[in-house]
C-alpha atoms as a PDB file:
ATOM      1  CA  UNK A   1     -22.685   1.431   6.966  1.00  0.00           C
ATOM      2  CA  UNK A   2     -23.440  -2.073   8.210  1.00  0.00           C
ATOM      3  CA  UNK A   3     -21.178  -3.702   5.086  1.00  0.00           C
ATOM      4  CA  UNK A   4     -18.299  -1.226   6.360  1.00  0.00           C
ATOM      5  CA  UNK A   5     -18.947  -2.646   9.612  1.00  0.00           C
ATOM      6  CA  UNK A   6     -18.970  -5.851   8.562  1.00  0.00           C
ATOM      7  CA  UNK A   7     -15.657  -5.542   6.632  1.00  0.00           C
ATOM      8  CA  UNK A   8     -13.823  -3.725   9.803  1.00  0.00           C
ATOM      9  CA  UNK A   9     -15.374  -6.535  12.165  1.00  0.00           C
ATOM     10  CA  UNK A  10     -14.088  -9.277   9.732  1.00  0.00           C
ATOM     11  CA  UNK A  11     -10.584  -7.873   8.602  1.00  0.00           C
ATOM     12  CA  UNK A  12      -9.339  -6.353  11.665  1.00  0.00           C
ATOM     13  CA  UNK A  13      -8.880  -8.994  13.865  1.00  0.00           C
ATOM     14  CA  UNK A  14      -7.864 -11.455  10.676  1.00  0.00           C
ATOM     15  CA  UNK A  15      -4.864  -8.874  10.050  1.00  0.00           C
ATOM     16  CA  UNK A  16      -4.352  -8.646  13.686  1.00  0.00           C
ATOM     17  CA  UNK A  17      -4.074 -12.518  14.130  1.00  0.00           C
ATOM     18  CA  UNK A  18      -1.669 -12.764  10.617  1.00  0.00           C
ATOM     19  CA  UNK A  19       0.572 -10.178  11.829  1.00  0.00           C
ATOM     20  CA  UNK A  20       1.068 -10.866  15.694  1.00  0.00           C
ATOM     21  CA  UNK A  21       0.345 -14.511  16.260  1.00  0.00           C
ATOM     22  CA  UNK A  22       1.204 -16.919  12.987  1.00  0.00           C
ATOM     23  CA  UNK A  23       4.619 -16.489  12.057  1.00  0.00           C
ATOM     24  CA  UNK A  24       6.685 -14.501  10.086  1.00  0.00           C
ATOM     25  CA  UNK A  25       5.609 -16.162   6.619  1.00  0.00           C
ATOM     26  CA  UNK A  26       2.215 -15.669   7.274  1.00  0.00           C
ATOM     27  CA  UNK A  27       2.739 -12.065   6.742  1.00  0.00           C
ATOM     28  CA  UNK A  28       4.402 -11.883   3.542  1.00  0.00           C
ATOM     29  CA  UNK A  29       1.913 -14.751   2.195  1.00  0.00           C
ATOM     30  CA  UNK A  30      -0.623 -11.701   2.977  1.00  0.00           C
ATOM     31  CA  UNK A  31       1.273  -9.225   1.449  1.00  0.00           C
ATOM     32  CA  UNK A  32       1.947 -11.397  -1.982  1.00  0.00           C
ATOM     33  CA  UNK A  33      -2.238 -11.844  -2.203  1.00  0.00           C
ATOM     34  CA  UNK A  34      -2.579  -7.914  -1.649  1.00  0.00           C
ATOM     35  CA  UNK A  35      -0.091  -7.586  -4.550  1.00  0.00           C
ATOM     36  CA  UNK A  36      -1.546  -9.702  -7.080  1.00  0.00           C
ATOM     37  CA  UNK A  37      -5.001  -8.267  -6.335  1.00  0.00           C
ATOM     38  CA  UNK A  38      -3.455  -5.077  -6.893  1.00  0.00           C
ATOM     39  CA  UNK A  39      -1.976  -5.846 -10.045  1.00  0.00           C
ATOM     40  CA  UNK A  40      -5.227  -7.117 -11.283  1.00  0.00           C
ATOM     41  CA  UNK A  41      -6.892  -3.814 -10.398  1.00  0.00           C
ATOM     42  CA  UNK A  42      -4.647  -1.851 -11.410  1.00  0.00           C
ATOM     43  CA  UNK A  43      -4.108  -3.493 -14.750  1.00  0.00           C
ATOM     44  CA  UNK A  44      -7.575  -3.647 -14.617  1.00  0.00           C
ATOM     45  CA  UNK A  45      -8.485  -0.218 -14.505  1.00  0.00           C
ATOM     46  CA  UNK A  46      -5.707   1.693 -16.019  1.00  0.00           C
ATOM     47  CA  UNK A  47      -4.351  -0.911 -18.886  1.00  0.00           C
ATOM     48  CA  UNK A  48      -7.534  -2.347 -20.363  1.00  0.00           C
ATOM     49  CA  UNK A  49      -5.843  -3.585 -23.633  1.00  0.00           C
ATOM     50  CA  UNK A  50      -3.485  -5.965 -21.648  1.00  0.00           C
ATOM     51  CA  UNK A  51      -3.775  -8.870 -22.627  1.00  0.00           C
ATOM     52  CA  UNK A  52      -4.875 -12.166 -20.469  1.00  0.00           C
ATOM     53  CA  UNK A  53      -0.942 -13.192 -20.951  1.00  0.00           C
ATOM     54  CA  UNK A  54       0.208 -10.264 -19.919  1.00  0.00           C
ATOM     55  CA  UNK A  55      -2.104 -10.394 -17.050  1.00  0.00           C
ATOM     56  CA  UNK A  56      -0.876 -13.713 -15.875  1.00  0.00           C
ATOM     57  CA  UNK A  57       2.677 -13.321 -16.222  1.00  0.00           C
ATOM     58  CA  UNK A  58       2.058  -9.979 -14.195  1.00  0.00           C
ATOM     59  CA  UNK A  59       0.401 -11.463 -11.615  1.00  0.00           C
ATOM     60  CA  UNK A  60       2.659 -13.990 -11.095  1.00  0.00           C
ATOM     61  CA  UNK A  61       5.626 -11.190 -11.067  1.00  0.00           C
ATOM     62  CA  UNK A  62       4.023  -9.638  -8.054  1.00  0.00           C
ATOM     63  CA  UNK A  63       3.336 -12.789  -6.013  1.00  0.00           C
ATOM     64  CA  UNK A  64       6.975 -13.171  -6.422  1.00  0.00           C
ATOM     65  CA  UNK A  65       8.480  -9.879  -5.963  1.00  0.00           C
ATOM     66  CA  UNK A  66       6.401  -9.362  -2.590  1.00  0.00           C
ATOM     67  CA  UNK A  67       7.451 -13.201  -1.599  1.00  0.00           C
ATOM     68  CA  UNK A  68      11.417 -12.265  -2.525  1.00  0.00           C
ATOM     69  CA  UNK A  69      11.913 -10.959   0.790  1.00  0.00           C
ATOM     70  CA  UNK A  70      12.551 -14.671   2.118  1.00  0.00           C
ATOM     71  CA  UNK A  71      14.839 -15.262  -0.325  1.00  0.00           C
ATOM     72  CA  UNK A  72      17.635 -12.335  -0.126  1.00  0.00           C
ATOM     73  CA  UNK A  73      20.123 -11.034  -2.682  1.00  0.00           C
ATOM     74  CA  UNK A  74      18.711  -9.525  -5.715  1.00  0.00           C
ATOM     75  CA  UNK A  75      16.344 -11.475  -7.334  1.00  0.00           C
ATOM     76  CA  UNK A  76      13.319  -8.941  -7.142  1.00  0.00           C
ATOM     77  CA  UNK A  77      15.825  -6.870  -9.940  1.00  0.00           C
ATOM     78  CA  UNK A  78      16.151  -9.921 -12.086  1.00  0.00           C
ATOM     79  CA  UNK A  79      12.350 -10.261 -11.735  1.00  0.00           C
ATOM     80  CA  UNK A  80      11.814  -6.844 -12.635  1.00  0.00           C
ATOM     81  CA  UNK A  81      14.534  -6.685 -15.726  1.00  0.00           C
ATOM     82  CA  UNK A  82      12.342 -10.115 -17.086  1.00  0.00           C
ATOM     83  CA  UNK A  83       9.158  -8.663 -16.969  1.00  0.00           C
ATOM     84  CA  UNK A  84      10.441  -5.675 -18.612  1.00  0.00           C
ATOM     85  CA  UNK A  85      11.832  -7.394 -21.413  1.00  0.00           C
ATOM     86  CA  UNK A  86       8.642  -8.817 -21.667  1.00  0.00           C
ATOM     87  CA  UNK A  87       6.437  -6.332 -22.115  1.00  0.00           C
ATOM     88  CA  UNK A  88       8.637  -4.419 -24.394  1.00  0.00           C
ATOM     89  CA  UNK A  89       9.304  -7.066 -26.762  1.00  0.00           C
ATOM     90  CA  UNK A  90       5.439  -8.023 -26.625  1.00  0.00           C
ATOM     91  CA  UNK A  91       4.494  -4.247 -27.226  1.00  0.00           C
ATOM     92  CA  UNK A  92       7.357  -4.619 -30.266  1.00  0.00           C
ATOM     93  CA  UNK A  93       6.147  -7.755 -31.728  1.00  0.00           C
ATOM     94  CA  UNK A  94       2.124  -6.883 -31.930  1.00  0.00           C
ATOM     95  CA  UNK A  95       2.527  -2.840 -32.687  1.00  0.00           C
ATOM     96  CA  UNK A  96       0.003  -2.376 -35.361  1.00  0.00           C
ATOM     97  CA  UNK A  97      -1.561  -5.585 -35.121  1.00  0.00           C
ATOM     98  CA  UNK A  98      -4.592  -6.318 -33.598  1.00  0.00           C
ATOM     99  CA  UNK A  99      -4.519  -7.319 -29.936  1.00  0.00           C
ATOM    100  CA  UNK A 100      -1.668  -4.921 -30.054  1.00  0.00           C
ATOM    101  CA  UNK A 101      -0.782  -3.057 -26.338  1.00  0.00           C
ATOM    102  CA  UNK A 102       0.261   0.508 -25.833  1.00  0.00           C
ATOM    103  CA  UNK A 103       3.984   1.108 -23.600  1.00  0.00           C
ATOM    104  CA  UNK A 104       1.519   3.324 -21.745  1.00  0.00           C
ATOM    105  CA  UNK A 105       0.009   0.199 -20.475  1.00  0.00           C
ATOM    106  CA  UNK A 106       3.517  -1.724 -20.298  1.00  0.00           C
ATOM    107  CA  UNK A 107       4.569   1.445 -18.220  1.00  0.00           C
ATOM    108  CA  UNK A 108       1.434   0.365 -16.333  1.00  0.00           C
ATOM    109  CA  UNK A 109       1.836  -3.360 -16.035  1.00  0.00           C
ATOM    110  CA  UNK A 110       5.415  -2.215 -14.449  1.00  0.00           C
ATOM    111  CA  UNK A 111       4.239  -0.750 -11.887  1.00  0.00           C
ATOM    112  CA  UNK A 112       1.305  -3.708 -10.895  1.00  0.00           C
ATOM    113  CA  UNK A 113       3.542  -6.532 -11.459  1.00  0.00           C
ATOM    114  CA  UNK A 114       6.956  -4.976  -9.921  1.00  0.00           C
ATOM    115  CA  UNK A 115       6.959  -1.581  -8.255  1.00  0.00           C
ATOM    116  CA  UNK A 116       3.820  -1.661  -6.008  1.00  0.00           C
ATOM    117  CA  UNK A 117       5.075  -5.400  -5.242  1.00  0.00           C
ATOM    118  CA  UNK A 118       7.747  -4.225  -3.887  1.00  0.00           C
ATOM    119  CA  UNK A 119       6.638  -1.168  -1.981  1.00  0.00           C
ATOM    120  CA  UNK A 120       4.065  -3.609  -0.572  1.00  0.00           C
ATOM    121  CA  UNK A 121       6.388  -6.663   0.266  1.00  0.00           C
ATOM    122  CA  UNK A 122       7.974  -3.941   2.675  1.00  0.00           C
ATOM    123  CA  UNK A 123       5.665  -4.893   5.586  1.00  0.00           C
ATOM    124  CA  UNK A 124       6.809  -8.287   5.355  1.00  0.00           C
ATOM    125  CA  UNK A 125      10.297  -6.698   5.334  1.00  0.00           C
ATOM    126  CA  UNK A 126       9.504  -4.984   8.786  1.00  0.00           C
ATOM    127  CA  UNK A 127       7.474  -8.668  10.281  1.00  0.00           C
ATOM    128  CA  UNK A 128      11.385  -9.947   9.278  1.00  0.00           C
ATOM    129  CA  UNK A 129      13.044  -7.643  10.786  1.00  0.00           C
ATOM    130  CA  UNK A 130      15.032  -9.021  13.896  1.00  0.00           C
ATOM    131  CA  UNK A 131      15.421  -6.105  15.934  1.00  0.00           C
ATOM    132  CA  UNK A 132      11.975  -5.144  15.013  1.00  0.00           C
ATOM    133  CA  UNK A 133       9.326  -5.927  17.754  1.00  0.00           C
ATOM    134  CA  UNK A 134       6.032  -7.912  15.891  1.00  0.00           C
ATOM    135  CA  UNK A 135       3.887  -4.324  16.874  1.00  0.00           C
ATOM    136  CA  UNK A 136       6.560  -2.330  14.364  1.00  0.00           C
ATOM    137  CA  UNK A 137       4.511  -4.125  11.179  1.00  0.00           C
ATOM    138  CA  UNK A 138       1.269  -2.781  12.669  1.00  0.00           C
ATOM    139  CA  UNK A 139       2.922   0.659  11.670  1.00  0.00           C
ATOM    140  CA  UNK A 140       1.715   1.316   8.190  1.00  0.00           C
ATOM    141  CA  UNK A 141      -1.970   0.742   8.864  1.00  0.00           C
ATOM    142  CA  UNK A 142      -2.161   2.589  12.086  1.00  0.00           C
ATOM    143  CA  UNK A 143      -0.781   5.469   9.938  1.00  0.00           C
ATOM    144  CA  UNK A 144      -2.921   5.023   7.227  1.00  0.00           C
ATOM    145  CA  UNK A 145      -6.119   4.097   8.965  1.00  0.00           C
ATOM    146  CA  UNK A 146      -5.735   7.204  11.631  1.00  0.00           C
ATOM    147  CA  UNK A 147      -4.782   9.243   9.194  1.00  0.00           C
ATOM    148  CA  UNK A 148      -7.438   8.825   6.819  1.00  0.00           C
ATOM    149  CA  UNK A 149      -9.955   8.856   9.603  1.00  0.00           C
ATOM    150  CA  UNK A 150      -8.700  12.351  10.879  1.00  0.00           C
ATOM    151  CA  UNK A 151      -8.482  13.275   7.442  1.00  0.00           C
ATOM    152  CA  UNK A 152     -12.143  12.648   6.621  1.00  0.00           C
ATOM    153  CA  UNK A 153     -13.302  14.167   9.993  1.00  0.00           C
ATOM    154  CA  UNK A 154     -11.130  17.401   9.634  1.00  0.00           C
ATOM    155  CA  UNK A 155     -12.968  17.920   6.323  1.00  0.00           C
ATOM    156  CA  UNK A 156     -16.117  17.132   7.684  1.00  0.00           C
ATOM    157  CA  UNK A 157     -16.133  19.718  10.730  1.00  0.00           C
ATOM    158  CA  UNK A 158     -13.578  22.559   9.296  1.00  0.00           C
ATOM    159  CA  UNK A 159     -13.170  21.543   5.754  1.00  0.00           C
ATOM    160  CA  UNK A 160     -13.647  24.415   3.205  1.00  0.00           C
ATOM    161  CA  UNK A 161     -10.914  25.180   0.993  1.00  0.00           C
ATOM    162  CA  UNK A 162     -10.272  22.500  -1.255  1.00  0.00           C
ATOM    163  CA  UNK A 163      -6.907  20.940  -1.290  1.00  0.00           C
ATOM    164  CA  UNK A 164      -7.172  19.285  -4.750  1.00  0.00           C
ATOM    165  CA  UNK A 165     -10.338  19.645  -6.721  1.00  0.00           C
ATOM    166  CA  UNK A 166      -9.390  17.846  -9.721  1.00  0.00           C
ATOM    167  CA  UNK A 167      -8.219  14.912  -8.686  1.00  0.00           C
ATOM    168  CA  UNK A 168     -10.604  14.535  -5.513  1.00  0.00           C
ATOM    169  CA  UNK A 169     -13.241  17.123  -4.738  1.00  0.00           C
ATOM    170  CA  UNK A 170     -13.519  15.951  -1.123  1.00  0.00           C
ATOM    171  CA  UNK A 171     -10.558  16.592  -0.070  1.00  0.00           C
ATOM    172  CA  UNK A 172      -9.764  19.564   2.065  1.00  0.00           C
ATOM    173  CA  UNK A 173      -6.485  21.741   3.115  1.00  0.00           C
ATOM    174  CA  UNK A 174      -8.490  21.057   6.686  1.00  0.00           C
ATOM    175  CA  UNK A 175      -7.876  17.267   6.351  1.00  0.00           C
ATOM    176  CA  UNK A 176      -4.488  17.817   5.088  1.00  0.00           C
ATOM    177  CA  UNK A 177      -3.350  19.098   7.850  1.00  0.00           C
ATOM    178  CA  UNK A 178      -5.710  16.817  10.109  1.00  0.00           C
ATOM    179  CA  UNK A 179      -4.200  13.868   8.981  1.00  0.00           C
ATOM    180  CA  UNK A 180      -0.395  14.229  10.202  1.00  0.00           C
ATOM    181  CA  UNK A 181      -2.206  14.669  13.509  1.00  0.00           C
ATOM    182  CA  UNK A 182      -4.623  11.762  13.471  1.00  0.00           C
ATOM    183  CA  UNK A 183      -1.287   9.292  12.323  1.00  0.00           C
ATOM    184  CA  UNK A 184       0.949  11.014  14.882  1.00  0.00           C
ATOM    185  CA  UNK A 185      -1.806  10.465  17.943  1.00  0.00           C
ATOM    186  CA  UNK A 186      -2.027   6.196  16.468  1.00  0.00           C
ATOM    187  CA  UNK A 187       1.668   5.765  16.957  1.00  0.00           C
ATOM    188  CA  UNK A 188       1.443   7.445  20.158  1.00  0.00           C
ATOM    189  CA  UNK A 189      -1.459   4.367  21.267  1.00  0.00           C
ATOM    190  CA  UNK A 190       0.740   1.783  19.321  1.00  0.00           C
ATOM    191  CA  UNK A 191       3.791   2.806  20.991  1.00  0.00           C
ATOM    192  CA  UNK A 192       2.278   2.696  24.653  1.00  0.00           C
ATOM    193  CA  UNK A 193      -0.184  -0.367  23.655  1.00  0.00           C
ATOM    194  CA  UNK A 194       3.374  -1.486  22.698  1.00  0.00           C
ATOM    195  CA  UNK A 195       5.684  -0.671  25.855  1.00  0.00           C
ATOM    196  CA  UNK A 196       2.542  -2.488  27.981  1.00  0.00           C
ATOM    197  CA  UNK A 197       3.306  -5.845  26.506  1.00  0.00           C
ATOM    198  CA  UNK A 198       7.496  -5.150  26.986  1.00  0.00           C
ATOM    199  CA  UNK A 199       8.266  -4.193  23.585  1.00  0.00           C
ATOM    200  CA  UNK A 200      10.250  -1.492  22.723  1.00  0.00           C
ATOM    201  CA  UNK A 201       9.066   1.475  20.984  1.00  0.00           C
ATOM    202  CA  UNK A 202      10.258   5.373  21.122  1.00  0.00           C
ATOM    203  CA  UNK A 203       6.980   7.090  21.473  1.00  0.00           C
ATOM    204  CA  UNK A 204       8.883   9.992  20.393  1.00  0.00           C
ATOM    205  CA  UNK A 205      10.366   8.763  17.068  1.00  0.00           C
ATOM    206  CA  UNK A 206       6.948   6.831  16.448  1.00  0.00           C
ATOM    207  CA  UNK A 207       4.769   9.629  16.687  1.00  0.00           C
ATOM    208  CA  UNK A 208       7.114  11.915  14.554  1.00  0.00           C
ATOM    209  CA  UNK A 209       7.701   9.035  11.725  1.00  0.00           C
ATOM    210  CA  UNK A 210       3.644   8.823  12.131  1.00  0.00           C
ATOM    211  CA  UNK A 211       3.352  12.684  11.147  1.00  0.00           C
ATOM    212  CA  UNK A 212       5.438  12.700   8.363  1.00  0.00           C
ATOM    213  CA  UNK A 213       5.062   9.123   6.656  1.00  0.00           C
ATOM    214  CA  UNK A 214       1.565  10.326   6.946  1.00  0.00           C
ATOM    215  CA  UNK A 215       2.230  12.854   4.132  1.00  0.00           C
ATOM    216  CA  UNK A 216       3.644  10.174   1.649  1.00  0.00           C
ATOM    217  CA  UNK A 217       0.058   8.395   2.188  1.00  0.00           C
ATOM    218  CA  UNK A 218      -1.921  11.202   1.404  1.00  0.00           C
ATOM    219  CA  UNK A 219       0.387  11.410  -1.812  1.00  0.00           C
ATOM    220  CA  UNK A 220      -0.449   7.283  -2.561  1.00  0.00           C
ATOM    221  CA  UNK A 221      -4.557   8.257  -1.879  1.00  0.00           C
ATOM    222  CA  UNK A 222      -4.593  11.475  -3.934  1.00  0.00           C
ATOM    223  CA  UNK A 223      -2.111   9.107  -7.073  1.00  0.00           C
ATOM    224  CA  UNK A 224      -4.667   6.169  -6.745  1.00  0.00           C
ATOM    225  CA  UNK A 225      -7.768   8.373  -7.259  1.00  0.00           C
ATOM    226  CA  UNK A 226      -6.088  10.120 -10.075  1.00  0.00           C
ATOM    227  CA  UNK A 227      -5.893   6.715 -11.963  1.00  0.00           C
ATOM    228  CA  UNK A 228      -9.424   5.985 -10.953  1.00  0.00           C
ATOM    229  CA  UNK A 229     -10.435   9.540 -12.490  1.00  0.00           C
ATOM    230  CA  UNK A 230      -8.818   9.140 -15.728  1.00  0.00           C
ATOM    231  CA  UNK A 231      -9.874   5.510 -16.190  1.00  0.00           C
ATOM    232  CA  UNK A 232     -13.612   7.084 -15.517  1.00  0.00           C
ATOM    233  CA  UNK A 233     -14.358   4.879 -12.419  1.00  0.00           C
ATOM    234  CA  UNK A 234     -15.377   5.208  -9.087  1.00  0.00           C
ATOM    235  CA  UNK A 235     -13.830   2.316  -7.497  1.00  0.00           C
ATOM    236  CA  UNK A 236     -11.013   0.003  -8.514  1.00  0.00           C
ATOM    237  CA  UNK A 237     -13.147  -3.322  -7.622  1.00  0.00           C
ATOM    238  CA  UNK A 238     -16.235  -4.646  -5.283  1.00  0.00           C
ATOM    239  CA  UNK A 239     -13.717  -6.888  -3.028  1.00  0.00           C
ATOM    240  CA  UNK A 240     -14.569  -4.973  -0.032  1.00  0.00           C
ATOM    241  CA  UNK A 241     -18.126  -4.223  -1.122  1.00  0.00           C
ATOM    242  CA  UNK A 242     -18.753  -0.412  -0.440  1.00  0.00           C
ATOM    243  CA  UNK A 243     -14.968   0.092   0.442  1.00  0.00           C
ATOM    244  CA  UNK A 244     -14.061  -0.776  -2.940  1.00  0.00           C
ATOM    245  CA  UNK A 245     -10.941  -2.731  -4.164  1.00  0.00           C
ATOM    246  CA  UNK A 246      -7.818  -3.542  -2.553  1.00  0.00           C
ATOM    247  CA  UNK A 247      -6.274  -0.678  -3.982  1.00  0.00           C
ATOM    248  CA  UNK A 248      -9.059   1.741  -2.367  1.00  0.00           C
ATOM    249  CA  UNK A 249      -8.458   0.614   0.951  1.00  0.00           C
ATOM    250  CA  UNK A 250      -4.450   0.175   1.215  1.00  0.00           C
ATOM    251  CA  UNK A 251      -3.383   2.936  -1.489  1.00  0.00           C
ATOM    252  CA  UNK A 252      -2.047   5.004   1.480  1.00  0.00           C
ATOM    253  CA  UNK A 253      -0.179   2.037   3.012  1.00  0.00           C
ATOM    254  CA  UNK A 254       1.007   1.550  -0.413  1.00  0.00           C
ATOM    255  CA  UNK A 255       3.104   4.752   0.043  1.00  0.00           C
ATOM    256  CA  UNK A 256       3.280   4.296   3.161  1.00  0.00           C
ATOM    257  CA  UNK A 257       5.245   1.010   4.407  1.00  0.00           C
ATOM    258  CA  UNK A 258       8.329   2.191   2.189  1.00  0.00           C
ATOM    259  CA  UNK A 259       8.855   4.774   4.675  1.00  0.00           C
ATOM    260  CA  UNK A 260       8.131   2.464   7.419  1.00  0.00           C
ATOM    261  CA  UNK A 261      10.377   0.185   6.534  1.00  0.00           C
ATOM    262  CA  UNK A 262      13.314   2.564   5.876  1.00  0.00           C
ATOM    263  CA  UNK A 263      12.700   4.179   9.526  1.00  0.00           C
ATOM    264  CA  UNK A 264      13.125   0.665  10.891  1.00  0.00           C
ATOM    265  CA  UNK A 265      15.703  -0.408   8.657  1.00  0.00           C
ATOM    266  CA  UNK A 266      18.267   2.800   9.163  1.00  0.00           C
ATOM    267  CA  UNK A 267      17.639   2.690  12.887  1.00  0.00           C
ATOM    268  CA  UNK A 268      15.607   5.915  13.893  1.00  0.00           C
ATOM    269  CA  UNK A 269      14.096   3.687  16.799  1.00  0.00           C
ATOM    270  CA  UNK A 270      17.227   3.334  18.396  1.00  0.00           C
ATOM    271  CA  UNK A 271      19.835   1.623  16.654  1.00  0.00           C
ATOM    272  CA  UNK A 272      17.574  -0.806  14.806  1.00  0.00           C
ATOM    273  CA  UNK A 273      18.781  -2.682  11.699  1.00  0.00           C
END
């Protein structure tokens, strides 16, 4: 409890100080570190006959993908069509050999060094935003954090029927539907926290978008402990001590700031762009 603590006392303010006071670059400089210790994790965990190479180049994919944002047209698809090549002619060349790598873990090494960069990189996307107020990139992680919160004390009061046993045995149909409600009621705060300072924020659309990216984050926490529970491990990494890796902690904003981002982006707050 007291390393949790610690952690919470530590990162909160830090992300709170990234996101709302240092500028705009700050954020996706944030974002590209939570990529590439993401890739490494994942890569990590789920493709353990990678290479160091591979690792590398991988790596330095999704620093770049989630740092693309600043830099416009389409060169996070160029990115991705290089490291695909990549991996599929390194997969060609050393089938059979030893040090040779599956296409299960190039399928893998996609996803760290492209995919989850880019789902990431959108909460830079929303800090960039210019008809986004600087409280919109606070969305994600008020809908993950609530969410899981509610979540865990839904199961822990009224939680009895399962939800999905095989993949995580802790979670209940009770924190299912606890967490939708828990995401919904942080929007609400962040949207009046929000309208106090003179931004503008629907509370209406916020709490709704809350509710039902919610559900997409629940997806990214039940995907992330289905890797862990094939590769036979408990936590993806140590970096948070007893929260566990990067990937423990933000595998629900993972899912999450997509949707975020597309709310923002297609105007559901009012004619945003």
């Amino acid at each position: 409890m007291k390393q949790r603590l610690l952690v919470a006392a530590v990162g909160v303010p830090l992300l709170l100080v990234i996101f709302l006071v240092l500028p705009p670059a700050a954020t996706t400089v944030l974002t590209a570190a939570i990529a590439v210790i993401a890739c490494y994790e994942l890569l990590h965990t789920a493709a353990k006959d990678c290479p160091p190479a591979v690792y590398a180049v991988c790596m330095l994919c999704a620093a770049f993908q989630a740092a693309a944002v600043h830099m416009g047209g389409n060169w996070w698809l160029h990115a991705t069509w290089l490291l695909l090549m990549m991996l599929c002619a390194f997969c060609v060349a050393r089938y059979g050999t030893e040090g040779a790598m599956s296409f299960r873990s190039a399928a893998v090494a996609i996803l760290g060094g492209s995919v989850f960069p880019m789902m990431y990189a959108c909460i830079a996307r929303v800090r960039l935003d210019p008809d986004a107020g600087r409280a919109y990139v606070l969305m994600p992680f008020v809908i993950a954090f609530l969410g899981d919160t509610f979540s865990m004390l839904g199961g822990m009061l009224l939680g009895k029927k399962k939800f999905a046993p095989r993949v995580s045995p802790n979670k209940t149909w009770a924190g299912f539907f606890a967490g939708p409600v828990g995401s919904a009621l942080g929007m609400l705060a962040l949207a009046l926290i929000a309208s106090a300072y003179g931004a503008s924020m629907p509370v209406l659309p916020a709490c709704l978008l809350g509710a039902a990216a919610n559900l997409f984050g629940q997806l990214g926490d039940l995907t992330m402990s289905l890797v862990k529970r094939e590769a036979g491990v408990k936590d993806y990494s140590r970096l948070f001590l007893t929260h566990g890796g990067m990937l423990d902690r933000f595998d629900s904003t993972l899912f999450i700031a997509p949707v975020v981002y597309f709310a923002v982006h297609f105007g559901i707050f009012g004619g945003l762009s």
